[in-house]
Protein backbone atom coordinates (compact mmCIF):
# COMPACT_ATOMS: atom_id res chain seq x y z
CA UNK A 1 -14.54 -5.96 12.96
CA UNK A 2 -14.14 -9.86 12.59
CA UNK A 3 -11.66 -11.32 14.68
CA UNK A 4 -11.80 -14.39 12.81
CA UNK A 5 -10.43 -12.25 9.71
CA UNK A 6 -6.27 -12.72 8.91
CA UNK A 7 -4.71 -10.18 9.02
CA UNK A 8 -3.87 -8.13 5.33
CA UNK A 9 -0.77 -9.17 3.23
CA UNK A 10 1.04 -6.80 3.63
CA UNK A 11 2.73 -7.52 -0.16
CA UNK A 12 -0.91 -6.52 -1.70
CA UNK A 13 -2.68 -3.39 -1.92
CA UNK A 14 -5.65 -3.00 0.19
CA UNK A 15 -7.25 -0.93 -2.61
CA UNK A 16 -6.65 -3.23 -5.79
CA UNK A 17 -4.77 -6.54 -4.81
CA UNK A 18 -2.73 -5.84 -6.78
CA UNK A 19 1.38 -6.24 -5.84
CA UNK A 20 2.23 -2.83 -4.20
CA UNK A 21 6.13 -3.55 -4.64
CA UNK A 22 6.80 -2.40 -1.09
CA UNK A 23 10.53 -2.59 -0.48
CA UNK A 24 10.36 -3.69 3.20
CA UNK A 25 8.28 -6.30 2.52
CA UNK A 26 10.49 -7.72 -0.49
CA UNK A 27 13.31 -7.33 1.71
CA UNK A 28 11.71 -9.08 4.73
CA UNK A 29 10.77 -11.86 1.87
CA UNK A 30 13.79 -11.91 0.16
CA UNK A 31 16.43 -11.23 2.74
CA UNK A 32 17.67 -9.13 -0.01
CA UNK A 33 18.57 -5.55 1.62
CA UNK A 34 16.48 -3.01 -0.63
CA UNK A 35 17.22 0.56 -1.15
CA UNK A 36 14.33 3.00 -0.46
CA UNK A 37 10.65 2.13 -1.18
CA UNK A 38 9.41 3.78 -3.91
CA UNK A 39 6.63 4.99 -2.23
CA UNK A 40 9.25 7.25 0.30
CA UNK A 41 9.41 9.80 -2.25
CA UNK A 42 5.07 10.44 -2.59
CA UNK A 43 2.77 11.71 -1.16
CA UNK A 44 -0.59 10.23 -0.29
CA UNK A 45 -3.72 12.81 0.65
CA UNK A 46 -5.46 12.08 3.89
CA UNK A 47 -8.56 11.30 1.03
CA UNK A 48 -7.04 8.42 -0.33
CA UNK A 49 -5.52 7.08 2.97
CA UNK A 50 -9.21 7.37 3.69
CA UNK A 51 -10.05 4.73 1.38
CA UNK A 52 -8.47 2.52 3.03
CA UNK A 53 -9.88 -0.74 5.05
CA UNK A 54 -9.48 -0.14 8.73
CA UNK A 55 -7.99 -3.19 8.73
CA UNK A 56 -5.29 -2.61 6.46
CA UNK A 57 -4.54 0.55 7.52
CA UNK A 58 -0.32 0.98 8.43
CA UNK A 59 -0.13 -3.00 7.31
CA UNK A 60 -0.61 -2.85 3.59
CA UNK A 61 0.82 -0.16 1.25
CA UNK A 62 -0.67 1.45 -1.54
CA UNK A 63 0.42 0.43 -4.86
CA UNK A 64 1.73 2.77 -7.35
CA UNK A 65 -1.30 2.11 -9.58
CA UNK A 66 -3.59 3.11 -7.07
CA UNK A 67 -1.80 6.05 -6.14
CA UNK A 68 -1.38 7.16 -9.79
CA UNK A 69 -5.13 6.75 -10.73
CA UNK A 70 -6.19 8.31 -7.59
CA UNK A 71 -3.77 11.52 -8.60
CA UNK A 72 -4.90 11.55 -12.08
CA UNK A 73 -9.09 11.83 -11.16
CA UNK A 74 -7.78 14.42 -8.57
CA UNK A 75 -6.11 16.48 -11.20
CA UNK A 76 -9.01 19.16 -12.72
């Protein structure tokens, strides 16, 4: 682990980069109140959560994208 290392936006997805549209984080951006994040109503397998740097893992969401693809190779 580097401790020199900042800590992971928490607007990107640790998978990608990519803008994971989480809905806390545009609200704690914004000071817009947001209605649920989309991601409230998925579900992500202990597999993909898996994937995830140990660094970003509970501070960066998983974008839709991500979630999607992973889903869709899962799928027989």
């Amino acid at each position: 682990m580097n401790l020199n290392a900042p800590p992971p936006d928490a607007t990107r997805c640790p998978l990608c980069g990519g803008d994971n549209r989480c809905a806390m984080e545009i609200e704690r951006a914004t000071g817009l109140k947001q209605g649920p994040c989309w991601c409230v109503s998925q579900t992500f397998s202990a597999e993909l959560l898996a994937r995830l740097p140990a660094d970003a893992q509970g501070k960066a969401c998983i974008c839709a994208n991500c979630l999607s693809t992973f889903n869709t190779q899962d799928t027989p």
